[in-house]
Protein backbone atom coordinates (compact mmCIF):
# COMPACT_ATOMS: atom_id res chain seq x y z
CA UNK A 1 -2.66 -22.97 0.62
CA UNK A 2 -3.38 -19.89 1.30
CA UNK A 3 0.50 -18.61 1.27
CA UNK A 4 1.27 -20.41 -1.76
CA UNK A 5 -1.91 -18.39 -3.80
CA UNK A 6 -0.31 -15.25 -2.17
CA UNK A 7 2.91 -16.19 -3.27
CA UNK A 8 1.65 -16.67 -7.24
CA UNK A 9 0.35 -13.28 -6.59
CA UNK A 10 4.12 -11.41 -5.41
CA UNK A 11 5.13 -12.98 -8.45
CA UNK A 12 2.18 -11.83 -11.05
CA UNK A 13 2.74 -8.06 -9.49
CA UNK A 14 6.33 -8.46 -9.59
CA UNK A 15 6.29 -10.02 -13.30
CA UNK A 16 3.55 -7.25 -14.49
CA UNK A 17 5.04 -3.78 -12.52
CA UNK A 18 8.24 -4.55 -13.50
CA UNK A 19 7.65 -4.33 -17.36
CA UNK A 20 6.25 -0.40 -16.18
CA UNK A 21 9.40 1.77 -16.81
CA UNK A 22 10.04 0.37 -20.05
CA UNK A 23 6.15 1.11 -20.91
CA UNK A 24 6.15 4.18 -19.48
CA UNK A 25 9.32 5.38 -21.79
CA UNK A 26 7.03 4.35 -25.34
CA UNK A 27 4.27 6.35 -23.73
CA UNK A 28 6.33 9.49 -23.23
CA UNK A 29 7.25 8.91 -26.91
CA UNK A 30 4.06 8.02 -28.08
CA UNK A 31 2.59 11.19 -26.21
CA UNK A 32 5.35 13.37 -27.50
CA UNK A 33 4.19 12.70 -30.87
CA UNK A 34 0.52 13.72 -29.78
CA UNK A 35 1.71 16.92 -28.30
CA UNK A 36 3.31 17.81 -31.82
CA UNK A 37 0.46 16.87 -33.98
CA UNK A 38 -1.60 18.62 -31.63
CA UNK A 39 0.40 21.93 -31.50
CA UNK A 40 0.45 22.28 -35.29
CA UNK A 41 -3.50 21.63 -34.87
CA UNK A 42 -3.96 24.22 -32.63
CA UNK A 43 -1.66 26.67 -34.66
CA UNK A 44 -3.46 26.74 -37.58
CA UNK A 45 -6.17 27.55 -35.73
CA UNK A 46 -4.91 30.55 -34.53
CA UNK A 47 -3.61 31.59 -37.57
CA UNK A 48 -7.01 31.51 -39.68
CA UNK A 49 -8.11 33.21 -36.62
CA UNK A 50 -5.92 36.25 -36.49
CA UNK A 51 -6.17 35.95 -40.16
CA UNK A 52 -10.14 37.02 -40.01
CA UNK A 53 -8.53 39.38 -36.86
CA UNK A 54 -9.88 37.35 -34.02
CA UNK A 55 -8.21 35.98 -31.09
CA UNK A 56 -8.95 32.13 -30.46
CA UNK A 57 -11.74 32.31 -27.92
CA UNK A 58 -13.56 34.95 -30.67
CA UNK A 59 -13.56 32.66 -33.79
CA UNK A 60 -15.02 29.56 -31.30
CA UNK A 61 -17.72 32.30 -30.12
CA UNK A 62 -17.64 33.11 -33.62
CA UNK A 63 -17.90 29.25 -34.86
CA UNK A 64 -20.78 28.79 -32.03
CA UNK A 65 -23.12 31.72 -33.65
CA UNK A 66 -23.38 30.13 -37.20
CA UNK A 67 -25.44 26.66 -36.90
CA UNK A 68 -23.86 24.68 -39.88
CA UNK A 69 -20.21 25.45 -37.70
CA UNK A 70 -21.81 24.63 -34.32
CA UNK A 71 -20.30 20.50 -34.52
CA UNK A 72 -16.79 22.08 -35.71
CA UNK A 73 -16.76 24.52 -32.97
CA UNK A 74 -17.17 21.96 -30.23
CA UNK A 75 -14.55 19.71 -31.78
CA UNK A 76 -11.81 22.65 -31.89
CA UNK A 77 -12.77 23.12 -27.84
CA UNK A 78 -12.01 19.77 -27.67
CA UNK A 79 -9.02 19.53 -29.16
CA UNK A 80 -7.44 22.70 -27.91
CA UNK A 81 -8.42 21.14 -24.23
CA UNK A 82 -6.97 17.93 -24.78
CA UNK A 83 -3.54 19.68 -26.37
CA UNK A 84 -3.54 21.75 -23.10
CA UNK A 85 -3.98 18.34 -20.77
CA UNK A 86 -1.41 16.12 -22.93
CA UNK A 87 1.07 19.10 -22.75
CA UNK A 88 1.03 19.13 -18.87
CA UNK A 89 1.38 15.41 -18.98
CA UNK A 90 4.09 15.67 -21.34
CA UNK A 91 6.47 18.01 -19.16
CA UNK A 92 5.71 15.88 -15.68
CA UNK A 93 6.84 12.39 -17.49
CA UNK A 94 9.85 13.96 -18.95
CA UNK A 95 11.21 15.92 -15.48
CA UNK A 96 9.85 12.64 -13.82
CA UNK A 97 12.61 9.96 -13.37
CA UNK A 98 11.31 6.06 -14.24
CA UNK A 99 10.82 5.32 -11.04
CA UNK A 100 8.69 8.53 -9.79
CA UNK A 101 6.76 7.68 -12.97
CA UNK A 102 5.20 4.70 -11.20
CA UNK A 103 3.79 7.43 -8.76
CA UNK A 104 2.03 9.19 -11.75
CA UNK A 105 -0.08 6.94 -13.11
CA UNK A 106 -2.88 9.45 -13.74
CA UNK A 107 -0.58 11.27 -15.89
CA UNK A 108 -1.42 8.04 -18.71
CA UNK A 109 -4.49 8.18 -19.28
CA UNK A 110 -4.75 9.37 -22.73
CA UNK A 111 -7.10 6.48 -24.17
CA UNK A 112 -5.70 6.55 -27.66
CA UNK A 113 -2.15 6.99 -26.95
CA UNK A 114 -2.40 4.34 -24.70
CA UNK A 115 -3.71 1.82 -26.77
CA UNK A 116 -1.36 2.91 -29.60
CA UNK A 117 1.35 1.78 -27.41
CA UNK A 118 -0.17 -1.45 -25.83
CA UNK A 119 -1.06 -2.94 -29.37
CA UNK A 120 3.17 -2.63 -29.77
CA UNK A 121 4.65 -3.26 -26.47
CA UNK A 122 6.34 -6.25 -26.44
CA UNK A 123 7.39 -7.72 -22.49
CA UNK A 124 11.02 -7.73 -22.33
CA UNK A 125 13.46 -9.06 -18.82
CA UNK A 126 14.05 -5.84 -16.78
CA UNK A 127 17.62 -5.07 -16.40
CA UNK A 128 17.42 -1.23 -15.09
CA UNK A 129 17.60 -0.34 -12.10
CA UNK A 130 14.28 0.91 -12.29
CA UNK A 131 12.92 -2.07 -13.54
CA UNK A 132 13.70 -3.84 -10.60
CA UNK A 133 12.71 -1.73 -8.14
CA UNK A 134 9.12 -1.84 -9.81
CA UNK A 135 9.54 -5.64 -9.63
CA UNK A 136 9.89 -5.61 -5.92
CA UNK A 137 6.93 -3.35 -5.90
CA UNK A 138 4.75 -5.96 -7.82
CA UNK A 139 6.03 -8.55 -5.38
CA UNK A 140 5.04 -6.77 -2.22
CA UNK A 141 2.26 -5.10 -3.48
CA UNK A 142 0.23 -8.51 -5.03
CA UNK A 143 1.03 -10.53 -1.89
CA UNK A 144 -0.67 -7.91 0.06
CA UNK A 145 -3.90 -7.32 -2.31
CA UNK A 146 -3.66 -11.05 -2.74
CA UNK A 147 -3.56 -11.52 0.93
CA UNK A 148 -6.20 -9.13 2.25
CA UNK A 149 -8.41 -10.67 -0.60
CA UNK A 150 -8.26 -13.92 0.23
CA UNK A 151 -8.25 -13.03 4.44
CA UNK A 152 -11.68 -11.20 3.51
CA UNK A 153 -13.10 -14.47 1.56
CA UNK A 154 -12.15 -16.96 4.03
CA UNK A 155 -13.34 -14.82 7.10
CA UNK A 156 -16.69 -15.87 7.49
CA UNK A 157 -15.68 -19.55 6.90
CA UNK A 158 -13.06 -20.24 9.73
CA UNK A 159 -14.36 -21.41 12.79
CA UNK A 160 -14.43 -19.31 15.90
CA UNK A 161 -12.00 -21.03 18.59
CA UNK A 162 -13.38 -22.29 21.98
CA UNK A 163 -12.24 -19.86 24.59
CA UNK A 164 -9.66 -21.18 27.05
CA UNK A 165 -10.27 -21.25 30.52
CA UNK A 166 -8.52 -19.56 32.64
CA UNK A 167 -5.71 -21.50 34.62
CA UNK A 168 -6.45 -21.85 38.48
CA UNK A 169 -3.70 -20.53 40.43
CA UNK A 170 -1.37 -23.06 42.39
CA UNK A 171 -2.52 -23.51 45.73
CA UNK A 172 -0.06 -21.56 47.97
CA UNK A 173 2.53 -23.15 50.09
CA UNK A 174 1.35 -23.25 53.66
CA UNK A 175 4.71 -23.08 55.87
CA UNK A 176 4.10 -24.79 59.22
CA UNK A 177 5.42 -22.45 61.97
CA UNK A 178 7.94 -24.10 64.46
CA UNK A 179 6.47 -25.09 67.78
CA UNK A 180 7.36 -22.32 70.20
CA UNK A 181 10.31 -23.17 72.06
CA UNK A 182 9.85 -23.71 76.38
CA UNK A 183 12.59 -22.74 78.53
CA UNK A 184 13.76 -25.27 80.51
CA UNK A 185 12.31 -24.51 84.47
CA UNK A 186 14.70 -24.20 87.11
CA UNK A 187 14.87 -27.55 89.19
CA UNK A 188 13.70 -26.94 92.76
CA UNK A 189 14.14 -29.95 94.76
CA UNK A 190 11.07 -30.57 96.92
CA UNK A 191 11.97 -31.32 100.94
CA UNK A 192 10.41 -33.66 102.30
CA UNK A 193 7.83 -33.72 105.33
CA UNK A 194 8.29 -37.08 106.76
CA UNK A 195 10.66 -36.96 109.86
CA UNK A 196 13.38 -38.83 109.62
CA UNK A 197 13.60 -41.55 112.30
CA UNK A 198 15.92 -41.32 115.10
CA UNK A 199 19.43 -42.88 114.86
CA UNK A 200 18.78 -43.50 110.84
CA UNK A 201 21.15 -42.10 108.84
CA UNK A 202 20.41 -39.72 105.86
């Protein structure tokens, strides 16, 4: 049982990782068009700023001391900081190939770019090269999670087995010895003390 839930698992990774590249490739365009609304964002900024003859960190400071621009200061800081994170992301997922994209996951984490692309992805059959290698991946890496998850659950249910005993040794072979072996004793014939009678012949 346990096999055949790991196995539905290889194939939910496999069916859900492999769909990645093709995802990944509408987030780099997605976030591409972030970056460039973003830039001309941050632009203008700088050019009302230089226009008043400040550079940008003076007109925030500047923004900061009046208390009716306080709320617009603090959104400018965030947008300048979020065109400066998006931009790094932007140049690692374009030098990255599809495949070492699936090592940068933390790289697509923009919340609304995200979304804008998961409300219009639409699952297609991988037929790159790269979208079977991240197939594979899904296989091997939900049978393991699957695996370990389900090893962990069933642990304290499986029963623990009787210990074997240990196996007496066979009895060794006890080799009778030969009996020792008697020389045979030289014959000695006996003479005899009873005198022979007279006239009898031996």
């Amino acid at each position: 049982m346990i096999r055949v839930l790991c196995l539905a698992g290889g194939v939910a990774g496999a069916a859900g990782l492999s769909q990645f590249p093709e995802f990944s490739q509408q987030y780099l365009q997605r976030l591409g068009g972030q970056v460039d609304e973003l830039s001309r964002q941050v632009k203008e900024f700088d050019t009302t700023a230089l226009q008043e003859g400040l550079g940008r960190e003076e007109m925030l400071e500047a923004m900061a001391a009046v208390p009716l621009m306080q709320g617009q200061e603090a959104m400018w800081r965030r947008t300048i900081s979020r065109h400066t994170r998006l931009s790094d992301n932007l140049i690692a997922l374009r030098d990255a190939s599809p495949i070492e994209r699936m090592l940068m996951p933390h790289r697509m984490t923009d919340t609304e770019t995200f979304q804008a692309v998961w409300q219009d992805f639409i699952p297609a059959v991988p037929v790159s090269t790269a979208g079977a290698a991240a197939a594979g991946t899904g296989f091997v890496g939900g049978w393991a999670v699957l695996g370990a998850v389900l090893g962990m659950l069933t642990m304290p249910f499986r029963r623990a087995r009787p210990k074997r005993k240990p196996a007496r040794p066979a009895p060794a072979l006890r080799v009778k010895a030969d009996p020792p072996v008697r020389k045979p004793e030289p014959h000695v014939e006996q003479q005899s003390h009873i005198r022979p009678l007279a006239g009898a012949k031996r």
